[in-house]
C-alpha atoms as a PDB file:
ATOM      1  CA  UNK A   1      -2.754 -11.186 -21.321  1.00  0.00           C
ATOM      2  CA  UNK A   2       0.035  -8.754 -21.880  1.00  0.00           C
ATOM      3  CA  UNK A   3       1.966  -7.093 -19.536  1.00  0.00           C
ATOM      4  CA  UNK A   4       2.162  -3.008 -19.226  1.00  0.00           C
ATOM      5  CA  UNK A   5       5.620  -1.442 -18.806  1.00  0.00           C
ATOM      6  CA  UNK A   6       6.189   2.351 -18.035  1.00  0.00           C
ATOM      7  CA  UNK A   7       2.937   3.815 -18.719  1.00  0.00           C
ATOM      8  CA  UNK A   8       1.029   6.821 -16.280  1.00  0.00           C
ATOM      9  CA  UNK A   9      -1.577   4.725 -13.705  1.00  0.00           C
ATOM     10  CA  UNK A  10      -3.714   5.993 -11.253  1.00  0.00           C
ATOM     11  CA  UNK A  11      -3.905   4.606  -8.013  1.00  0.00           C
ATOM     12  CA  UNK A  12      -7.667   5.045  -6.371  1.00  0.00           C
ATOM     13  CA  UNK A  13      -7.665   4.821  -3.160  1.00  0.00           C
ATOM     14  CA  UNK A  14     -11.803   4.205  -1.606  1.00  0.00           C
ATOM     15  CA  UNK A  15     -12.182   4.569   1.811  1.00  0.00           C
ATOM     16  CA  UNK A  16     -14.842   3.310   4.303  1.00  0.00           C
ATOM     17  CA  UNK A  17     -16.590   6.789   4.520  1.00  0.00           C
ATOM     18  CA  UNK A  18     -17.033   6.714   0.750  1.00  0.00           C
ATOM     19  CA  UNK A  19     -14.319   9.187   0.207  1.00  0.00           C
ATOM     20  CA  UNK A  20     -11.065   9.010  -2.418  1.00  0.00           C
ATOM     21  CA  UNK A  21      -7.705   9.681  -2.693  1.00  0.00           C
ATOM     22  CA  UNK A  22      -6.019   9.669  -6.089  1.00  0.00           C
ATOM     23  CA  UNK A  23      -2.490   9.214  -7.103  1.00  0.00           C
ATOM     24  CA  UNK A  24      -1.207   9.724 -10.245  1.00  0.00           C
ATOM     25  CA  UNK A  25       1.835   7.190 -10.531  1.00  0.00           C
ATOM     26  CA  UNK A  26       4.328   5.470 -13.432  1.00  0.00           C
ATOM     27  CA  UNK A  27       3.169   1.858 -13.982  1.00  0.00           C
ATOM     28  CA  UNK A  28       6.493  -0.104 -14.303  1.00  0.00           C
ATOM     29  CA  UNK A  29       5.192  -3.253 -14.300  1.00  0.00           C
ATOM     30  CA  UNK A  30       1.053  -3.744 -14.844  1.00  0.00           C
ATOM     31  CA  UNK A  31      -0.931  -7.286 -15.316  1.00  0.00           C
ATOM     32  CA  UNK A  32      -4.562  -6.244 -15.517  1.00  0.00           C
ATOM     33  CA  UNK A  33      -6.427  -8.534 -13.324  1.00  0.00           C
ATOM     34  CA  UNK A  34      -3.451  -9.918 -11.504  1.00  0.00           C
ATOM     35  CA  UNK A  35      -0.631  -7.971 -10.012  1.00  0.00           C
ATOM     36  CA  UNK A  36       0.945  -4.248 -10.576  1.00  0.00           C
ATOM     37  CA  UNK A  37       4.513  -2.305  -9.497  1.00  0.00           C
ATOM     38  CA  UNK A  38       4.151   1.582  -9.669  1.00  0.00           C
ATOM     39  CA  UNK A  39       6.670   4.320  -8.761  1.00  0.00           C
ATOM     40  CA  UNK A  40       5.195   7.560  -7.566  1.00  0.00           C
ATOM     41  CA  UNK A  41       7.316  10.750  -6.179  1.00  0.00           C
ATOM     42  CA  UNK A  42       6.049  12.197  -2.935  1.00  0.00           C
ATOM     43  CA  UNK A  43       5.233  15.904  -3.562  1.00  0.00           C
ATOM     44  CA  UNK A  44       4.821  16.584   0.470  1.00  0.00           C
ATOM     45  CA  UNK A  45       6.190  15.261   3.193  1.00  0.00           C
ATOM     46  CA  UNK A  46       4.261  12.789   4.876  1.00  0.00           C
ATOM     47  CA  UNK A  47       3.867  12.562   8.383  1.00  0.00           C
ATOM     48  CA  UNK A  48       3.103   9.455  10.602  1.00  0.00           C
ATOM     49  CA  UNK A  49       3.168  10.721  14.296  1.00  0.00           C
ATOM     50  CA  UNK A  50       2.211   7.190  15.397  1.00  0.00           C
ATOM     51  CA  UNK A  51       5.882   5.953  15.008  1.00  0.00           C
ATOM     52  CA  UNK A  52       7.612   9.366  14.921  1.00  0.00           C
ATOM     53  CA  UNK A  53       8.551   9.172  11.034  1.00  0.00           C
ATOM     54  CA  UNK A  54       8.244  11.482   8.046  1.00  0.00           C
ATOM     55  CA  UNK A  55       8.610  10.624   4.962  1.00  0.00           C
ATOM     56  CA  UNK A  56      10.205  13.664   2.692  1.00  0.00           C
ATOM     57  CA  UNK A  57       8.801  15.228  -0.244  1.00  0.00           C
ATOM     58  CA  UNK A  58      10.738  13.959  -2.927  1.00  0.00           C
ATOM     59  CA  UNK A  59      11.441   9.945  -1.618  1.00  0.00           C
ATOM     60  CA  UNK A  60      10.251   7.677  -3.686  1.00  0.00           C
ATOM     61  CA  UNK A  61       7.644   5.111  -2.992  1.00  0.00           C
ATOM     62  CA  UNK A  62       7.386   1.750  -5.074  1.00  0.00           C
ATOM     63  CA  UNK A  63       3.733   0.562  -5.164  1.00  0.00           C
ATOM     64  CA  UNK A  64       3.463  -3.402  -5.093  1.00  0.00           C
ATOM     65  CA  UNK A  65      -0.683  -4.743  -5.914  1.00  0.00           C
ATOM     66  CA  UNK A  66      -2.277  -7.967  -5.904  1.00  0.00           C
ATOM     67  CA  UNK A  67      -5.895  -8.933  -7.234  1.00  0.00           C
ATOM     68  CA  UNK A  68      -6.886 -11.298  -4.296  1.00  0.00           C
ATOM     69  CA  UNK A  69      -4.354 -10.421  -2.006  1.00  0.00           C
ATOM     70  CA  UNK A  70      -5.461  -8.504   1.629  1.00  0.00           C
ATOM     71  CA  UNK A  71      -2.963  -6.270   1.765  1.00  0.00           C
ATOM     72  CA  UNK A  72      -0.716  -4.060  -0.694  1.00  0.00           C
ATOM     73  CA  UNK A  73       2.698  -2.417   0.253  1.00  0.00           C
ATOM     74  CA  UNK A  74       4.644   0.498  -0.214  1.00  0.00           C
ATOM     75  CA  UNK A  75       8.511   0.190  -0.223  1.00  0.00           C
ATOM     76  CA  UNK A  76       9.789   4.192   0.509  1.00  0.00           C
ATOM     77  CA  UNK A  77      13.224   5.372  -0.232  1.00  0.00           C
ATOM     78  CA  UNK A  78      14.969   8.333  -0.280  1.00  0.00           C
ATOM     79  CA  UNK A  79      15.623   9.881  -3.931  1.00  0.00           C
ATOM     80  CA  UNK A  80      19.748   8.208  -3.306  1.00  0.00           C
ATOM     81  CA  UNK A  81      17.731   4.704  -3.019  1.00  0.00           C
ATOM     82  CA  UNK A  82      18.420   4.208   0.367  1.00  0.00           C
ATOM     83  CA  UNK A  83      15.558   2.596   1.965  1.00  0.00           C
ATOM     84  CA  UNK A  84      13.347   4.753   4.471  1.00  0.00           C
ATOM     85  CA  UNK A  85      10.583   1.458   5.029  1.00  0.00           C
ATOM     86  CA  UNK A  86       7.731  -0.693   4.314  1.00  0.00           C
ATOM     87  CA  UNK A  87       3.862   0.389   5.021  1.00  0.00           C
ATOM     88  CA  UNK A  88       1.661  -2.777   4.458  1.00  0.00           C
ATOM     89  CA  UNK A  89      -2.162  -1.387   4.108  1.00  0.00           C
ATOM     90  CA  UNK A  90      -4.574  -3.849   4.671  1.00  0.00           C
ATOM     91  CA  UNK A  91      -6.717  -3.878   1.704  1.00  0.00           C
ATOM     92  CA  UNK A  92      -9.732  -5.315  -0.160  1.00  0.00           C
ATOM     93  CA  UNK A  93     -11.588  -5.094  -3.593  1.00  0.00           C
ATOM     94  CA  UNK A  94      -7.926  -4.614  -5.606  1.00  0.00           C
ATOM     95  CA  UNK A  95      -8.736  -3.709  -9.315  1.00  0.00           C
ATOM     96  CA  UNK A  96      -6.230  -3.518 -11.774  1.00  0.00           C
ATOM     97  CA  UNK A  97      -6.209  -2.306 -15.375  1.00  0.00           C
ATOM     98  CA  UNK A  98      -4.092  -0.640 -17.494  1.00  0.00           C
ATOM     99  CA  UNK A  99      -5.039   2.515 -16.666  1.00  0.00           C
ATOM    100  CA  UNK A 100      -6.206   2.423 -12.598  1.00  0.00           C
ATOM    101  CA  UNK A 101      -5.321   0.483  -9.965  1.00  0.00           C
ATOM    102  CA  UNK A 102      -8.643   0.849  -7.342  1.00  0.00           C
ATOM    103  CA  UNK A 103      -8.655  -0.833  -4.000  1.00  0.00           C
ATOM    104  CA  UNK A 104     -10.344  -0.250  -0.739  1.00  0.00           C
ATOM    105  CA  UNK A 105      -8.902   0.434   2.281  1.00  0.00           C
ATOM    106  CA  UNK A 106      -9.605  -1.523   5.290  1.00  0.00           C
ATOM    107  CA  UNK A 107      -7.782   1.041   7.512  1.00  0.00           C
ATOM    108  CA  UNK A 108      -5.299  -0.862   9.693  1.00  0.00           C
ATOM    109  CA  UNK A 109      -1.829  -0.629   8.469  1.00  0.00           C
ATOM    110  CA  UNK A 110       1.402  -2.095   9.316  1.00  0.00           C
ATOM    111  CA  UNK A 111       4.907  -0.319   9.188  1.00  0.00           C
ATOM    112  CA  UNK A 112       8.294  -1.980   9.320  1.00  0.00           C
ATOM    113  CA  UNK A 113      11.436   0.112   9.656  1.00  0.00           C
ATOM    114  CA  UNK A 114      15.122  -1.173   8.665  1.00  0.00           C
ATOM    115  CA  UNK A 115      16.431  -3.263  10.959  1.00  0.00           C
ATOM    116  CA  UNK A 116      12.854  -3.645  12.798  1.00  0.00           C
ATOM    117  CA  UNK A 117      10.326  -5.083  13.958  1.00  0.00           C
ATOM    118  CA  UNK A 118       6.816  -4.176  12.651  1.00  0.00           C
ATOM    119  CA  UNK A 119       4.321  -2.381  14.430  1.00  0.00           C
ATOM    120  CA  UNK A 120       0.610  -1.771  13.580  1.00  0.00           C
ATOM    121  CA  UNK A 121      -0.914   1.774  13.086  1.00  0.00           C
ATOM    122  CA  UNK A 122      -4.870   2.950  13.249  1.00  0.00           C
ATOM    123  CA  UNK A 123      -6.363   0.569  15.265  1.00  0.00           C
ATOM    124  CA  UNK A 124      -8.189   3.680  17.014  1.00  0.00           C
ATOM    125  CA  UNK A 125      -9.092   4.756  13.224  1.00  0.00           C
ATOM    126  CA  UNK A 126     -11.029   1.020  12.912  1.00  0.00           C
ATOM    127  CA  UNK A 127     -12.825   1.828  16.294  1.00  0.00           C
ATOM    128  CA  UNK A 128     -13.595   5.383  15.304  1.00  0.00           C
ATOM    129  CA  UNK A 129     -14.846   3.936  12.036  1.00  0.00           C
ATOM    130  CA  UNK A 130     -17.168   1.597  13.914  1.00  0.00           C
ATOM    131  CA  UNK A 131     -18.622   4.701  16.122  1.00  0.00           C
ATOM    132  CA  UNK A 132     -19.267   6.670  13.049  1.00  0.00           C
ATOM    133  CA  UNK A 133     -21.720   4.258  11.685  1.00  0.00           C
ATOM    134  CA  UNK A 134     -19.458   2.359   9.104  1.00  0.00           C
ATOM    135  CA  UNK A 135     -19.623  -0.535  11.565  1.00  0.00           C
ATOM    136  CA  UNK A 136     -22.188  -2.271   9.162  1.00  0.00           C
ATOM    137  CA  UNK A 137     -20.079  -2.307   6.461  1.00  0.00           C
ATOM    138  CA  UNK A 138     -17.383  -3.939   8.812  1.00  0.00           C
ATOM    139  CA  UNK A 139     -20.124  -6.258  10.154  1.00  0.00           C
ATOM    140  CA  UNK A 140     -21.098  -7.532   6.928  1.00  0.00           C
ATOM    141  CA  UNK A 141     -17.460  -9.286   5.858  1.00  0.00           C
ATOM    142  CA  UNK A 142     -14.912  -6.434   6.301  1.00  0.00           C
ATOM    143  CA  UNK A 143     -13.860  -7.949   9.773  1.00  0.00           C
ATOM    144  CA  UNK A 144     -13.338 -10.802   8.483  1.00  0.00           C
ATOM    145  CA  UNK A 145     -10.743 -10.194   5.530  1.00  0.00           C
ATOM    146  CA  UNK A 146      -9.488  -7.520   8.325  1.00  0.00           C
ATOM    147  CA  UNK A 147      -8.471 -10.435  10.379  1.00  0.00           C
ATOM    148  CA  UNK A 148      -7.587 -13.099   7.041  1.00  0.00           C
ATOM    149  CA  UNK A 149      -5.487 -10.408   6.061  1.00  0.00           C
ATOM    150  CA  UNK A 150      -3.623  -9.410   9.380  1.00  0.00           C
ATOM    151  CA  UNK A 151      -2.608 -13.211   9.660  1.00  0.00           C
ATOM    152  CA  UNK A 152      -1.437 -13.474   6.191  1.00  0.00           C
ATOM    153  CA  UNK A 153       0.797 -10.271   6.825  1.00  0.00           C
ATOM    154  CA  UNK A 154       2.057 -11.335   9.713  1.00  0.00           C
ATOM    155  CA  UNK A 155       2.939 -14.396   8.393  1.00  0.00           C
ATOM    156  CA  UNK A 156       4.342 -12.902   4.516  1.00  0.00           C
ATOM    157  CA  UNK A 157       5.922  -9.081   5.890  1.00  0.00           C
ATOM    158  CA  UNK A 158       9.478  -9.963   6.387  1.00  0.00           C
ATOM    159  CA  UNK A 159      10.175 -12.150   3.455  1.00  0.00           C
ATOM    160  CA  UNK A 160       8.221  -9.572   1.189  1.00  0.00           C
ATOM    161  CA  UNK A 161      10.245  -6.522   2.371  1.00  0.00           C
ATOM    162  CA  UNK A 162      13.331  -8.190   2.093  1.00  0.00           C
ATOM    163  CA  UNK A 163      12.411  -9.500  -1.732  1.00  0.00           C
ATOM    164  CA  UNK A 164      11.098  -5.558  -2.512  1.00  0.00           C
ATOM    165  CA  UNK A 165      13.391  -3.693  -1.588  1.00  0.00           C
ATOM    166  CA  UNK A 166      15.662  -5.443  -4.287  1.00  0.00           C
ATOM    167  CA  UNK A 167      13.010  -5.041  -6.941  1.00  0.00           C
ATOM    168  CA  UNK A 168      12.241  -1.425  -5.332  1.00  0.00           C
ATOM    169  CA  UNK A 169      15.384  -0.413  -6.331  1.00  0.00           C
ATOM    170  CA  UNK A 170      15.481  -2.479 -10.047  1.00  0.00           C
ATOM    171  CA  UNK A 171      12.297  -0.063 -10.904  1.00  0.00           C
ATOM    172  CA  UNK A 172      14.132   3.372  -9.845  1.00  0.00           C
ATOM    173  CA  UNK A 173      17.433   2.082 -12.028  1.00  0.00           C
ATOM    174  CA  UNK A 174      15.386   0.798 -15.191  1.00  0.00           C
ATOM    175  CA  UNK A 175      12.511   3.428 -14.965  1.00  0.00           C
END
């Protein structure tokens, strides 16, 4: 199957709720059906009072997706490259094709900033989920890959930063 360099992507984002977000992003590196690297330029700031950080309109953030994996991840950096962190979302039902990347979200996140340790975000989102009736959809296998996938995270964060970041920065030179 070939491989898809520098062509526009969107990223669908499903939530729990039934509701979408959609990003339109550059596809640096696509494998339909297996794995995909996007770049997309942040045209707001983006705010994450849990851990007192904003991201600024204008960083970058390199999107990394796996078919079969439980999580994706977003390297951010400022438009000089200089790395601003990781955001791991836990994730399920990854699609990739040439032209979309679709994946749902399973709502708990996990942030690492430079130099530190990780910290997970929205665990009152999961429970407020739950309470608004989307607790049979958790029920019936989300908890599940929720839990698979926090272990695997735990277990793969650190080593995956550390080896992104490098190709992070590859995609903003050669893209």
């Amino acid at each position: 199957m070939p491989v898809n360099l520098n062509n526009p992507i969107l990223e669908i984002k499903r939530r729990l709720d039934g509701s979408r977000v959609e990003f339109s992003c550059q596809g640096c590196l696509v494998k339909p059906g297996r794995h995909a690297a996007v770049l997309y330029t942040l045209d707001r700031d983006w705010h994450f009072p849990q851990v007192g950080l904003t991201v600024p309109a204008g960083s970058i953030s390199s999107g990394f997706f796996w078919e079969g994996k439980p999580f994706n991840l977003y390297h951010w950096m400022t438009p000089e490259g200089e790395t601003i962190g990781d955001y791991f979302n836990l994730a399920a039902e990854t699609v990739i094709t040439y032209s979309t990347i679709e994946w749902l979200d399973l709502v708990l996140d996990f942030r690492i900033v430079p130099g530190g340790e990780g910290i997970w975000l929205d665990e009152d989102e999961m429970g407020a989920a739950a309470g608004a009736g989307l607790h049979r959809q958790v029920e019936a296998g989300l908890h599940s890959q929720v839990e698979a996938a926090k272990t695997e995270l735990l277990a793969q964060s650190v080593q995956l930063s550390r080896h992104l970041r490098w190709l992070s920065k590859m995609l903003i030179e050669n893209y």
